[in-house]
Structures are given as structure tokens and as C-alpha cells.
N, C-alpha and C. Protein backbone atom coordinates (compact mmCIF):
# COMPACT_ATOMS: atom_id res chain seq x y z
N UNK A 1 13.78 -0.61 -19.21
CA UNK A 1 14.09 -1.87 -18.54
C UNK A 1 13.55 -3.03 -19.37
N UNK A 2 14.11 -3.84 -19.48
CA UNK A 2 14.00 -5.32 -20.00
C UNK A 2 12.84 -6.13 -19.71
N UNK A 3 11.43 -6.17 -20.19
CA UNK A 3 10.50 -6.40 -18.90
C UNK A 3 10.33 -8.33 -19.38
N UNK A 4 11.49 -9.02 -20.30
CA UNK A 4 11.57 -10.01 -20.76
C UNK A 4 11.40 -11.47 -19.34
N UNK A 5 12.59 -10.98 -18.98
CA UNK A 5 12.28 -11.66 -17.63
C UNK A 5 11.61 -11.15 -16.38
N UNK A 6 11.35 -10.63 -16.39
CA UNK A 6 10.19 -9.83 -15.14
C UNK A 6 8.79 -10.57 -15.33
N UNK A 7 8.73 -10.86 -17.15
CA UNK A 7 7.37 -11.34 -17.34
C UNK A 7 7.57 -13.04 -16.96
N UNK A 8 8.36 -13.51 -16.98
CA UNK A 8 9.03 -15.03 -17.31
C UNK A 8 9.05 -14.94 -15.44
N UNK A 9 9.36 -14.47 -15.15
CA UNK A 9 9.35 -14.64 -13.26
C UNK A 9 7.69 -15.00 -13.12
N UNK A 10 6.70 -13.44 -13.07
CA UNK A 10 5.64 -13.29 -13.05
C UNK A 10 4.44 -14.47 -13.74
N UNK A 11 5.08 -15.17 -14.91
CA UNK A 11 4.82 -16.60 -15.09
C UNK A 11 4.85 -17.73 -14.57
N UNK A 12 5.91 -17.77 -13.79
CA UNK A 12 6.06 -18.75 -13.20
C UNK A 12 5.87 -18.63 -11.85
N UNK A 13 5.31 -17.07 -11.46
CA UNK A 13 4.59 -17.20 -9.96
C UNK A 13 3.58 -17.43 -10.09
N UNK A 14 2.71 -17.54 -11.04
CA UNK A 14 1.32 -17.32 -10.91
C UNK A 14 1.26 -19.31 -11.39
N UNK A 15 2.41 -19.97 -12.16
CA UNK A 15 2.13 -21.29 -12.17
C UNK A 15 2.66 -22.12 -10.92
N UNK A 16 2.86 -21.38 -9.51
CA UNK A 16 2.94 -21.88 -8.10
C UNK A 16 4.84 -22.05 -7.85
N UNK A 17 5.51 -21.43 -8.62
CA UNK A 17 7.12 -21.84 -8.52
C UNK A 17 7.42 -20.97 -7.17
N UNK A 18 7.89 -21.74 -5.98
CA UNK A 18 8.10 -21.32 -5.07
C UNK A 18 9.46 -20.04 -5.11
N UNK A 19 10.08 -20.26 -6.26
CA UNK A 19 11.49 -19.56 -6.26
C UNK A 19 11.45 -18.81 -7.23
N UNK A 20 10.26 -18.46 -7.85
CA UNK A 20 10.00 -16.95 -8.75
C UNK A 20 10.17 -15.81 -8.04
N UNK A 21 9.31 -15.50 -6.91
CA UNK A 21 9.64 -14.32 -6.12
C UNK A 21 11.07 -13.95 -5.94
N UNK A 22 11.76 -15.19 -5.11
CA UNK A 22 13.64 -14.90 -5.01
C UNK A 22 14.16 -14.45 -6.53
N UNK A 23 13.70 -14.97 -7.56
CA UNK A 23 13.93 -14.52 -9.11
C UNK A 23 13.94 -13.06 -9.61
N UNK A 24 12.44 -12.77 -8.82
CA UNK A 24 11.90 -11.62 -9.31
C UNK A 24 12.69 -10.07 -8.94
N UNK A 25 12.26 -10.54 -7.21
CA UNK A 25 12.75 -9.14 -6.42
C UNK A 25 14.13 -8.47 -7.04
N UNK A 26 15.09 -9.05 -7.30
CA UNK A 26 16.22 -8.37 -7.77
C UNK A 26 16.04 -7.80 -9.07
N UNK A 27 14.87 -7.82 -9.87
CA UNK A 27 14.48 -7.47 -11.24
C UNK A 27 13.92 -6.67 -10.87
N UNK A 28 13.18 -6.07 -9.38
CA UNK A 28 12.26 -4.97 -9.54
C UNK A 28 12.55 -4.44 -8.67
N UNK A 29 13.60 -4.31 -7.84
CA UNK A 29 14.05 -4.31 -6.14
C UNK A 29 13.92 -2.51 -6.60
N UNK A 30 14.64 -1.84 -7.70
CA UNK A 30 14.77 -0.22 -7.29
C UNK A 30 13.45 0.03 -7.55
N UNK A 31 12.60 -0.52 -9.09
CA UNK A 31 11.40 0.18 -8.42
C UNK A 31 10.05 -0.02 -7.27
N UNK A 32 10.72 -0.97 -6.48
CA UNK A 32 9.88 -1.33 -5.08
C UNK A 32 10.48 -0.42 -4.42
N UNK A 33 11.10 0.01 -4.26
CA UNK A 33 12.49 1.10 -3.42
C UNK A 33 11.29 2.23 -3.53
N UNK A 34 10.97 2.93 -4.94
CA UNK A 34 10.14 4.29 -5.61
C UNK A 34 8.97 3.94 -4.84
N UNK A 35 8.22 3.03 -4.70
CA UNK A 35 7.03 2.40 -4.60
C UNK A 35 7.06 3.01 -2.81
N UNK A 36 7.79 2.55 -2.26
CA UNK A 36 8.16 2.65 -0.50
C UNK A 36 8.51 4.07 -0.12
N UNK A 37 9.30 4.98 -0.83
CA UNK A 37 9.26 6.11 -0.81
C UNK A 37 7.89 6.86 -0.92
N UNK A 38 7.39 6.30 -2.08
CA UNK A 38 5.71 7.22 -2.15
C UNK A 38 5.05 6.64 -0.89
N UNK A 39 5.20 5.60 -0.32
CA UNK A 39 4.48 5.08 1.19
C UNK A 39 5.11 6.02 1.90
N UNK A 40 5.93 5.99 2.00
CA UNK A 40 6.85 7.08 3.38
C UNK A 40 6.41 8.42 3.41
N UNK A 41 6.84 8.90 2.09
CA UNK A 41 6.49 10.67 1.64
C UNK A 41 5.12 10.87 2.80
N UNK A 42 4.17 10.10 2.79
CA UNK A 42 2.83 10.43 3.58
C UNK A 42 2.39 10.17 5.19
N UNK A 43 3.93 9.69 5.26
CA UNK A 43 4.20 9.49 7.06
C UNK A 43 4.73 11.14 7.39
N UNK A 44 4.83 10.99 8.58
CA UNK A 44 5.37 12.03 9.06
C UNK A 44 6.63 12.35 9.17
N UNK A 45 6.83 13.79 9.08
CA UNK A 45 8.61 14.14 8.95
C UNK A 45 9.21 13.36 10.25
N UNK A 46 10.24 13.38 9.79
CA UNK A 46 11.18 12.61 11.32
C UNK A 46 11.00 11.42 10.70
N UNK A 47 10.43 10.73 9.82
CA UNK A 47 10.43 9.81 9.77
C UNK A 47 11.59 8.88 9.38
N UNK A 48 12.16 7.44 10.23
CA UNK A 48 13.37 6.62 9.98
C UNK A 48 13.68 5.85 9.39
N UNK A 49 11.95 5.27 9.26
CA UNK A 49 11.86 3.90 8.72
C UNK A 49 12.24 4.14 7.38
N UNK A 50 13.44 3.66 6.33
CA UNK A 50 13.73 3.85 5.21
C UNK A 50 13.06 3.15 4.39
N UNK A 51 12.89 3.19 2.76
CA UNK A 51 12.45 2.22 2.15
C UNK A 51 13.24 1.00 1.89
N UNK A 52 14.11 0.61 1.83
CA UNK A 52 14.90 -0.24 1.93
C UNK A 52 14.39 -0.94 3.17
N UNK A 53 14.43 -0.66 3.98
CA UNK A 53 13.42 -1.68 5.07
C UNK A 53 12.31 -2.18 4.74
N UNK A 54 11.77 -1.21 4.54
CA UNK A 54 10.05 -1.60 3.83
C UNK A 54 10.00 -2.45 2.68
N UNK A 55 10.77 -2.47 1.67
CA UNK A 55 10.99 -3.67 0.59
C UNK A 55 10.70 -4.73 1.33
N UNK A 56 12.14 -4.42 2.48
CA UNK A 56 12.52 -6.05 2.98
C UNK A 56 11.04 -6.81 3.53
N UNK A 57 10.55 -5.54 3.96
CA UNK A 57 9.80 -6.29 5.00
C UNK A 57 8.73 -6.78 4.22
N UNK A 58 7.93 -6.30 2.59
CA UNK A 58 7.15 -6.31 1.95
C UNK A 58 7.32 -7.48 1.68
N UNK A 59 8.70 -8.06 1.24
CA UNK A 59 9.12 -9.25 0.91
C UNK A 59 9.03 -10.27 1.63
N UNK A 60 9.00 -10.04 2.74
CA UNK A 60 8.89 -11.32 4.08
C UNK A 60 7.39 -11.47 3.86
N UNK A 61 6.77 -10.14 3.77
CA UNK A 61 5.35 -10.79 3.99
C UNK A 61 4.92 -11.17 2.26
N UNK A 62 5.24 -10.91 1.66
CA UNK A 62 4.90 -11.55 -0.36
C UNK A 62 5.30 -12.72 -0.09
N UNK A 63 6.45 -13.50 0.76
CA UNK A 63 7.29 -14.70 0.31
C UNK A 63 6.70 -15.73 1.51
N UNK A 64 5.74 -15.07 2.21
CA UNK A 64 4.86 -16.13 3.35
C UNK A 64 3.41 -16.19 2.83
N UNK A 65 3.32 -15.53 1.97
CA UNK A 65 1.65 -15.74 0.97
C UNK A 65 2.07 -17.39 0.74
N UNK A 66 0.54 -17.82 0.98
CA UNK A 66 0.60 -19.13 0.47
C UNK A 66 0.14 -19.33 -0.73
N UNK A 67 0.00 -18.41 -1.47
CA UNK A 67 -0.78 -18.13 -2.73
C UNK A 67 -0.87 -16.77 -3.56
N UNK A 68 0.58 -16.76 -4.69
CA UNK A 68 0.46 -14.92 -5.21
C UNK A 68 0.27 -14.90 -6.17
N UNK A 69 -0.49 -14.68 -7.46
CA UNK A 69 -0.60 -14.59 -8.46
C UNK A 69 -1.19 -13.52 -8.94
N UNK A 70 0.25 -12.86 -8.99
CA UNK A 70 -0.18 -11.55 -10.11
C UNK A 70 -0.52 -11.55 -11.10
N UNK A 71 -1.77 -11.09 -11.97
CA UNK A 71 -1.34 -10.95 -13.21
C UNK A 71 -0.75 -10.81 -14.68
N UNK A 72 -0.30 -9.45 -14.01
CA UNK A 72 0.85 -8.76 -14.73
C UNK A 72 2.11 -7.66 -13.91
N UNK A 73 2.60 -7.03 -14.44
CA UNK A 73 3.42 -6.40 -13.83
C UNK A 73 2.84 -5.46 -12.85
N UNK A 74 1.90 -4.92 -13.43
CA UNK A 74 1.06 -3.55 -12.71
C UNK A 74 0.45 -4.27 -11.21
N UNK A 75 -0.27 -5.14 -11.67
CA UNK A 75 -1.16 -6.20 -10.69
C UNK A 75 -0.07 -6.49 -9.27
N UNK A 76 1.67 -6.59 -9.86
CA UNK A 76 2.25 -7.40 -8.47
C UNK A 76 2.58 -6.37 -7.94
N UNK A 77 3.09 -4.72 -8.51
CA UNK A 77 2.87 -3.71 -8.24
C UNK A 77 1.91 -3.25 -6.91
N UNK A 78 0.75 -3.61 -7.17
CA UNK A 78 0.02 -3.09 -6.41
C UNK A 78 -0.06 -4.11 -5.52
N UNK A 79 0.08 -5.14 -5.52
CA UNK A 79 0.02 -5.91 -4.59
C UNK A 79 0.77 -5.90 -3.26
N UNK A 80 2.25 -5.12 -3.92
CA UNK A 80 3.25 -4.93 -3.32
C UNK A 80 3.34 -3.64 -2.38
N UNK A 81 2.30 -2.69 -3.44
CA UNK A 81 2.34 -1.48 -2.33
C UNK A 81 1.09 -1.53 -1.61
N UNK A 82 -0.33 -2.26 -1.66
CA UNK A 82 -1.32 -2.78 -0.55
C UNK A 82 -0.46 -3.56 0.33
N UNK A 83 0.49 -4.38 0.26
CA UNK A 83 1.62 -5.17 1.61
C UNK A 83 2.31 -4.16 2.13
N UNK A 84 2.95 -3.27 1.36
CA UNK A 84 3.56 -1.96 1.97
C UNK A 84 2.36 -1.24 2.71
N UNK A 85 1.47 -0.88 2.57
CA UNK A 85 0.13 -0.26 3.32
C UNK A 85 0.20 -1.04 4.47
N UNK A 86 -0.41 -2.63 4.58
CA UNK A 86 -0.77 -3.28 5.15
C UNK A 86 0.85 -3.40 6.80
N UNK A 87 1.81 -2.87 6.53
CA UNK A 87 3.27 -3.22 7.09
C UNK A 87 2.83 -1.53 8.09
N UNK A 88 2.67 -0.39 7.32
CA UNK A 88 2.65 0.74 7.78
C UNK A 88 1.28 0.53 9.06
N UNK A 89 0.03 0.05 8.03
CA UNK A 89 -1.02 0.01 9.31
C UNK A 89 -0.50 -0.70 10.43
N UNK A 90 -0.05 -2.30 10.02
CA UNK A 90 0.29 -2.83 11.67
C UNK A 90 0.98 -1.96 12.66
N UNK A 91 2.16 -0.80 12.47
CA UNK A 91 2.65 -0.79 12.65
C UNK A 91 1.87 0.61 13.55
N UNK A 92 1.42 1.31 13.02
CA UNK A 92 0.32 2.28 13.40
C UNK A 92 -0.52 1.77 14.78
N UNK A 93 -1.23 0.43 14.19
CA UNK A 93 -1.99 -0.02 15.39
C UNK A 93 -0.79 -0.61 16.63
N UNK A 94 0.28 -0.77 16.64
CA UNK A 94 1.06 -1.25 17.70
C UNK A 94 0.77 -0.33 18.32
N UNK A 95 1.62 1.16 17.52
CA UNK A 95 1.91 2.27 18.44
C UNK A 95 0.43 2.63 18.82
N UNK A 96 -0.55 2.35 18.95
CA UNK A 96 -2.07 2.96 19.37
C UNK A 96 -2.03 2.08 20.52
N UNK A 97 -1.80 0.31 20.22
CA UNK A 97 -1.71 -0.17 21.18
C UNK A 97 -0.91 -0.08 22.60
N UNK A 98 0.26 0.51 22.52
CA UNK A 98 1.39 0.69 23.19
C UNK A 98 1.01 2.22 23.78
N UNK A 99 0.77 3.15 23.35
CA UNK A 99 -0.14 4.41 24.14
C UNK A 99 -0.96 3.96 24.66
N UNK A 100 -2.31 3.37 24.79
CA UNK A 100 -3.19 2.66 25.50
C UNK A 100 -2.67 1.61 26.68
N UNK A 101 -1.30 1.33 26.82
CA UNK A 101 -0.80 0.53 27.57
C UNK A 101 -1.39 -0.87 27.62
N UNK A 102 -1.44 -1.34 26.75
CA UNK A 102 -1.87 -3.08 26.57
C UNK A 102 -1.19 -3.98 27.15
N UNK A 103 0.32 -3.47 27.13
CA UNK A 103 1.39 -4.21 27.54
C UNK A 103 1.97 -5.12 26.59
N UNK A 104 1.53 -4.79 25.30
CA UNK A 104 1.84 -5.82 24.16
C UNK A 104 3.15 -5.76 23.83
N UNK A 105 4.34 -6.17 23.66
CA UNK A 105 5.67 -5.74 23.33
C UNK A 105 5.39 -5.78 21.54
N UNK A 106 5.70 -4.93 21.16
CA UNK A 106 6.05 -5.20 19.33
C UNK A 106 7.44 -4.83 19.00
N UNK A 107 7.68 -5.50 18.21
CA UNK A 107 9.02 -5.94 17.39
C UNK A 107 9.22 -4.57 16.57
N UNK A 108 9.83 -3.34 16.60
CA UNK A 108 9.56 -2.49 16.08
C UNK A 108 10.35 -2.59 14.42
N UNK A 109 10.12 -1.96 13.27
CA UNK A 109 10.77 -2.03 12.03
C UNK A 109 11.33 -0.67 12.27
N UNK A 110 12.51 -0.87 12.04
CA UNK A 110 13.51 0.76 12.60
C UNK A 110 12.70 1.67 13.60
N UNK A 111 12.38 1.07 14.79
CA UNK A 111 12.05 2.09 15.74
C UNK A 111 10.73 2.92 14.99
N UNK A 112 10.15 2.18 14.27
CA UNK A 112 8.71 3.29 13.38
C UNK A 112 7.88 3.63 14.49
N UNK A 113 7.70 2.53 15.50
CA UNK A 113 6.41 3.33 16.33
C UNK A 113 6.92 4.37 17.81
N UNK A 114 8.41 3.95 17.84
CA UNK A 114 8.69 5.45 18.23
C UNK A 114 8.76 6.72 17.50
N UNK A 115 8.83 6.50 16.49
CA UNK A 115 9.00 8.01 15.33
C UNK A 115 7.47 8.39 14.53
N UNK A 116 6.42 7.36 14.95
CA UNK A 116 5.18 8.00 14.42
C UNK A 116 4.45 8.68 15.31
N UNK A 117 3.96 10.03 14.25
CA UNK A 117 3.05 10.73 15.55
C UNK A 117 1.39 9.93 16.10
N UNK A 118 1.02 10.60 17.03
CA UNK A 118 0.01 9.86 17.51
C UNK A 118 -1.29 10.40 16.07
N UNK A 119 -0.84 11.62 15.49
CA UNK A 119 -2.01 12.22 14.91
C UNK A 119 -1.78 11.23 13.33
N UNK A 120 0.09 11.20 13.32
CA UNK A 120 -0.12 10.00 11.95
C UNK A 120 -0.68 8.71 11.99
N UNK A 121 -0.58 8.46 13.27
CA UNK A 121 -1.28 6.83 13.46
C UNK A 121 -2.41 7.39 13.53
N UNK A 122 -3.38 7.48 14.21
CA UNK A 122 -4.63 7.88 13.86
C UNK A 122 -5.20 8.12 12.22
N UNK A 123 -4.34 9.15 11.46
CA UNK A 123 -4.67 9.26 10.01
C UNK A 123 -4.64 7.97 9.22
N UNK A 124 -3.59 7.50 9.47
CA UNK A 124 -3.18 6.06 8.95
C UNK A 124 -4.24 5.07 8.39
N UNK A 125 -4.68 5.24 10.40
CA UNK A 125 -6.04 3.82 10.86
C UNK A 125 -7.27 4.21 10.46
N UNK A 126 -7.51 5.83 10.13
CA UNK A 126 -8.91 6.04 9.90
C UNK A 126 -8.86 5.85 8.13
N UNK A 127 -7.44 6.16 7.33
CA UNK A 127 -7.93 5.63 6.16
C UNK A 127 -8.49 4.50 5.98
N UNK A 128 -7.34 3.49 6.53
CA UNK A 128 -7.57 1.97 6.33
C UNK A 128 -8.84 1.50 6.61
N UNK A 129 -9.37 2.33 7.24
CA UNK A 129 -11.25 1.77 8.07
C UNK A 129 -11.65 2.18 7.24
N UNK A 130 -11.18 4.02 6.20
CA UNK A 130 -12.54 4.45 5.54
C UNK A 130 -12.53 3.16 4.10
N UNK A 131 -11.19 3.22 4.03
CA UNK A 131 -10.76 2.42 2.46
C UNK A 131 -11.62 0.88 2.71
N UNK A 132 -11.40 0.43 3.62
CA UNK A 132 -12.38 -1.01 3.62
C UNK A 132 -13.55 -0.55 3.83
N UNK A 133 -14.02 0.25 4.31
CA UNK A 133 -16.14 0.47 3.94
C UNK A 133 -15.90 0.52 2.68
N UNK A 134 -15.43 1.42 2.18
CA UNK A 134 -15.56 1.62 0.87
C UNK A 134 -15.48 0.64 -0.43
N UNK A 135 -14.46 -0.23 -0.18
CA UNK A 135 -14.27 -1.65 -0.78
C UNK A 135 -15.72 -2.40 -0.65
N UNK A 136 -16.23 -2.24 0.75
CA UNK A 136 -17.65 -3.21 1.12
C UNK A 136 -18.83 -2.48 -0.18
N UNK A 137 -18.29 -0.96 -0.30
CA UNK A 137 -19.32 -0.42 -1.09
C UNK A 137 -19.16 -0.21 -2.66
N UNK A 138 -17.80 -0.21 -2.86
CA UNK A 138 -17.84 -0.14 -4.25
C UNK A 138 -16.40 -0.41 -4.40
N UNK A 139 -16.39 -1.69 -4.72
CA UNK A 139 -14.48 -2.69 -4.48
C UNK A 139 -13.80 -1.63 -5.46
N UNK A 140 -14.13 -1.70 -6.94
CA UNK A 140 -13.55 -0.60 -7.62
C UNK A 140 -12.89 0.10 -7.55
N UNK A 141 -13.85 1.38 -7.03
CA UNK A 141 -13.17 2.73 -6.33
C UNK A 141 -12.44 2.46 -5.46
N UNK A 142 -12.61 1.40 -4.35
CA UNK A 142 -11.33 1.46 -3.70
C UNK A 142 -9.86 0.23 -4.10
N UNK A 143 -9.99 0.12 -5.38
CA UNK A 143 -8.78 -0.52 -6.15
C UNK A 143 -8.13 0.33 -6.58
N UNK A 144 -9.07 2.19 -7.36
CA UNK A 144 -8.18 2.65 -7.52
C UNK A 144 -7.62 3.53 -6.68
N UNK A 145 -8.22 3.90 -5.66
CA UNK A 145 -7.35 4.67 -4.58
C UNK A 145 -6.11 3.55 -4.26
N UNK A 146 -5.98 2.62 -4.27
CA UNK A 146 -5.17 1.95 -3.65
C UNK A 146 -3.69 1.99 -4.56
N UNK A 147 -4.80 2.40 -6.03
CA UNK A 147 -3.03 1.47 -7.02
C UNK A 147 -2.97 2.84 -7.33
N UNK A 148 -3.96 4.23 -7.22
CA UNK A 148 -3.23 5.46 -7.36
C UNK A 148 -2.35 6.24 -6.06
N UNK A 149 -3.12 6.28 -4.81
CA UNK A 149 -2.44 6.84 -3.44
C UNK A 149 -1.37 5.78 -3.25
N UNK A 150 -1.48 4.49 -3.13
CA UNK A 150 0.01 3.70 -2.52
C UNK A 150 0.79 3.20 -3.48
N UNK A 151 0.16 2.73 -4.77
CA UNK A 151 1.37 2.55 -5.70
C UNK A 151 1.83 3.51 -6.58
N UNK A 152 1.27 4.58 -6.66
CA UNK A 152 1.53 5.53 -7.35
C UNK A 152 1.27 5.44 -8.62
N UNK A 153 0.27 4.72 -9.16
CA UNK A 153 -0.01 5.09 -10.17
C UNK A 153 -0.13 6.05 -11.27
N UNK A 154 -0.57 5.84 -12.60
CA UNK A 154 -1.25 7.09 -12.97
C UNK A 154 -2.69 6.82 -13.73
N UNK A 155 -3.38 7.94 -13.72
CA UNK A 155 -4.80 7.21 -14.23
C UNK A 155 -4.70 6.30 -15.35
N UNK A 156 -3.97 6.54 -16.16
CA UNK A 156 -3.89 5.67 -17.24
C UNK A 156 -3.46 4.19 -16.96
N UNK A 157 -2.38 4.14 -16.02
CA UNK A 157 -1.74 2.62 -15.76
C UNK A 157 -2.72 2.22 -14.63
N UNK A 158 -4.01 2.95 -14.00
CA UNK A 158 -4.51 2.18 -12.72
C UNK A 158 -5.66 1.24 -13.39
N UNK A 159 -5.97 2.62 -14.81
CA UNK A 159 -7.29 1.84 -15.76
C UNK A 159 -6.70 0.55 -16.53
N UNK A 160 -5.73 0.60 -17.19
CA UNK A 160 -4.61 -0.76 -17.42
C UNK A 160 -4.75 -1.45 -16.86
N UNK A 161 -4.19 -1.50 -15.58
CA UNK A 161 -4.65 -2.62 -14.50
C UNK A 161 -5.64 -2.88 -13.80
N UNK A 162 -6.82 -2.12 -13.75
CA UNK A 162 -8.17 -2.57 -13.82
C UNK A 162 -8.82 -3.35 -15.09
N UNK A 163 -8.76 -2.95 -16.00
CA UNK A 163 -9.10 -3.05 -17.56
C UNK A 163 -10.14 -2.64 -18.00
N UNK A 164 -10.25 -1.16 -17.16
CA UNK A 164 -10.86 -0.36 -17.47
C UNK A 164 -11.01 1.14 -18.40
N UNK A 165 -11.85 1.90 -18.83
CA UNK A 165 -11.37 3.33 -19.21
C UNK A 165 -10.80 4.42 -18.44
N UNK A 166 -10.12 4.78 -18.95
CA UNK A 166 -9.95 6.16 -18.23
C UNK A 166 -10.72 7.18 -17.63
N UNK A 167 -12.09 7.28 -18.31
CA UNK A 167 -12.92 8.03 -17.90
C UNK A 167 -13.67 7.27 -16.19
N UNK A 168 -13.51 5.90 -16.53
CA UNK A 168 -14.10 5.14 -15.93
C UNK A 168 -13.24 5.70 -14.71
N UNK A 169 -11.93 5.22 -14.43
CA UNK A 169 -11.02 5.89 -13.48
C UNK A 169 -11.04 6.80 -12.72
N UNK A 170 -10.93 8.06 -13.73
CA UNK A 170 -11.50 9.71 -13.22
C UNK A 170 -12.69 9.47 -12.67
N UNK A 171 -13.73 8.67 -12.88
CA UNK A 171 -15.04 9.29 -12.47
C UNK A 171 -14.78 7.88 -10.63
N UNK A 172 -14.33 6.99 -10.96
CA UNK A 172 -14.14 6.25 -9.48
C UNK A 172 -13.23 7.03 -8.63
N UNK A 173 -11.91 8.09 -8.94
CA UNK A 173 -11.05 8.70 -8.33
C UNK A 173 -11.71 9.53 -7.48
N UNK A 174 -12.58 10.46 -8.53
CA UNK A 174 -13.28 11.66 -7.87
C UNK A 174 -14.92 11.17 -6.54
N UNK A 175 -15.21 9.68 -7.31
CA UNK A 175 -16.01 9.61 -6.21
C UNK A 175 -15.36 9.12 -4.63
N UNK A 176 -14.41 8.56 -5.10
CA UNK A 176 -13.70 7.48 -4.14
C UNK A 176 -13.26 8.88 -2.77
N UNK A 177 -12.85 9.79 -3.33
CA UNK A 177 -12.42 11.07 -3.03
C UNK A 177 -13.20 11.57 -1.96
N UNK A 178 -14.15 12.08 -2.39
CA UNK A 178 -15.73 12.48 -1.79
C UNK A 178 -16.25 11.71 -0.90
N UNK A 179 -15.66 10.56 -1.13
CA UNK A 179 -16.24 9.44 -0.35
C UNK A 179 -15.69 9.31 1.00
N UNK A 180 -14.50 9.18 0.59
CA UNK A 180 -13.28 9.40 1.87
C UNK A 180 -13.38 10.32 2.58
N UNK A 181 -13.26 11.72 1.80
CA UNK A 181 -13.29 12.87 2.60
C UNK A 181 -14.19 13.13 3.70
N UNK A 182 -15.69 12.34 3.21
CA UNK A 182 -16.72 12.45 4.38
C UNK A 182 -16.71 11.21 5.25
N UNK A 183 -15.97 10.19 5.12
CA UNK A 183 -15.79 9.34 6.42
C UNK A 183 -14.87 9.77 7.07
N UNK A 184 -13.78 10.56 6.92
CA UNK A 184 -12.55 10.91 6.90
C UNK A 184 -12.83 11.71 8.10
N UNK A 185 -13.34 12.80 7.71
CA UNK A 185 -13.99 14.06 8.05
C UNK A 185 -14.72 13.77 10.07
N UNK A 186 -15.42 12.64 9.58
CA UNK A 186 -16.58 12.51 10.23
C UNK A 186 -15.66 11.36 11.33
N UNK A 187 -14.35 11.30 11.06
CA UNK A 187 -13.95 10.10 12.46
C UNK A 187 -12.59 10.94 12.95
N UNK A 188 -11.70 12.08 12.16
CA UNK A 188 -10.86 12.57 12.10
C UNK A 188 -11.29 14.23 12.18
N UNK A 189 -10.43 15.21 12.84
CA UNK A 189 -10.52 16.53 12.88
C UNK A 189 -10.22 17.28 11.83
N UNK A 190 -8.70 16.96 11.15
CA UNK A 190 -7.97 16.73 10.31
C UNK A 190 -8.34 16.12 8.86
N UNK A 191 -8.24 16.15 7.53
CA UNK A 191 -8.31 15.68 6.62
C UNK A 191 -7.05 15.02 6.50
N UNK A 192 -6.88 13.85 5.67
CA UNK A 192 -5.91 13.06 5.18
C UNK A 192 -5.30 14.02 3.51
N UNK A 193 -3.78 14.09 3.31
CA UNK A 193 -3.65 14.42 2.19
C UNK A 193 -4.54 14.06 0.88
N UNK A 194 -4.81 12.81 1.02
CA UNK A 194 -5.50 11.86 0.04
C UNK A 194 -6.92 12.88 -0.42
N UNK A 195 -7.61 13.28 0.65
CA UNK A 195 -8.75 14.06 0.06
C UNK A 195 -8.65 15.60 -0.56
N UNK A 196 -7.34 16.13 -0.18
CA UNK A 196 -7.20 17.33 -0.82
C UNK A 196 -6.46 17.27 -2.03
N UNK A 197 -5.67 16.47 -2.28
CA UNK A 197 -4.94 15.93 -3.57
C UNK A 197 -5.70 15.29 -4.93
């Protein structure tokens, strides 16, 4: 792929051009598509919500930031699949809310919180709690769980976009890991894929 103008968009988001994003998305729209699939793959079967929704919706919430400045390519990447995270959790806590009977009405994105299980919402919400202690404890490690489990990284492109080593990577992966697994463990019955992977 041509990453000529992708970089020339990504320039001119980060110098405040309100109409880089509308520029951009059609330059990266299939691999935000790949990006939403690896979000989905870790929902539960039955699942409706397509990625093609999830773009869209990634996009509503990237294009109401009052402030985006990626980096580089990798950087809007991840930015894009922490908004894809961030779309799945709300959507998790509705359906928790809506079992609890709050009475809250939510706007559903393809019917997701009828098609999530109660045990995927739960997994969901206990990452997102373990992943922010963990940020409180070591931001790092949980940058790269984030740009390896939701954007799919690979160690090499997560250390890239940290601007870090590789070794450095492996050794935050494997703690970040350990780390999870025992908050994980300790709020959940169940382990999350994330700690056996």
C-alpha cells in the first residue's frame, strides 16, 4: 500500500485539519475492517455486531475527539483499536446495566447487548478494570497489551511504536501477562484468552 498519503493525512491531523480524518478513513478503511475483526474474534460466538459497524462507530467517536494526534501510522492504529475497545466496553456495561434493571434504555450497535453473553460482559469489564490498574502501575506494559491484544500487533511493530526494544516488549508482554492473569483470576472464575495466549 502507498503509505504516501496516509502519511500526508496523518500530517495534517496532528497540525489540527478538521478534514484529515474524512481524508484518511478511506485510505485505511480495510485495514480498520482487520483491526475490528481481531476485536470481535474475542467476543462471543453468535456474535452480530460486524466490523463494518465497528469502523463506523470507531469513526464517530475519532471524528468527536476534540484533539487527535497520532504520531505515526502505528500510533492512529492503536488509537483506533483502544476506541474499538472503548465501543465494545460501553457496550458490555449497558448490557450489565440492563440485567440489573436500571431502567436505562441504550441505543444498541446491531443488537450487541442482546447477543453478548453475561459471562462475555463480565470478561470484557474485568479486563478493562485489570488493564487500567495496570496502566496506574506500569503505563508501558499496559500500552503493550493494548497495541498487541486489540490492535494486533506484533512484538516488533508494538516496540516500533513504543520506541522501544524488542526485548524490552517480550519482557513487558510476559509481565503484563502475569499481571493480568492474577487480577483476572482473583475477580473472574474463568481466565480471559489474553492470559493463556
Amino acid at each position: 500500500m502507498n503509505t504516501g498519503p496516509i502519511t500526508g493525512c496523518l500530517t495534517k491531523l496532528r497540525g489540527g485539519d478538521p478534514a484529515a480524518l474524512d481524508e484518511l478513513f478511506p485510505l485505511i478503511y480495510d485495514e480498520l475492517k482487520i483491526v475490528a475483526r481481531s476485536q470481535l474474534a474475542r467476543e462471543a460466538t453468535g456474535h452480530t455486531l460486524g466490523p463494518t459497524a465497528l469502523v463506523h462507530e470507531a469513526y464517530v467517536r475519532l471524528a468527536d475527539r476534540e484533539k487527535l494526534v497520532p504520531e505515526d501510522r502505528r500510533h492512529f492504529f492503536a488509537i483506533a483499536a483502544q476506541t474499538m475497545r472503548r465501543i465494545l466496553i460501553d457496550h458490555a456495561r449497558s448490557r450489565k446495566r440492563a440485567k440489573r434493571g436500571s431502567g436505562q434504555v441504550a441505543v444498541p450497535l446491531e443488537e450487541i447487548e442482546s447477543l453478548m453473553t453475561e459471562n462475555a460482559a463480565d470478561e470484557l469489564l474485568a479486563l478493562d478494570d485489570a488493564l487500567d490498574r495496570l496502566a496506574a502501575v506500569n503505563s508501558r506494559a499496559a500500552q503493550v497489551v493494548e497495541r498487541r491484544f486489540f490492535a494486533g500487533l506484533s512484538l516488533e511493530e508494538t516496540g516500533d511504536s513504543l520506541g522501544v526494544s524488542l526485548k524490552t516488549v517480550q519482557r513487558d508482554w510476559l509481565l503484563a501477562r502475569a499481571w493480568l492473569r492474577k487480577e483476572i483470576d482473583s475477580s473472574l472464575p474463568d481466565q480471559l484468552s489474553i492470559t493463556r495466549s
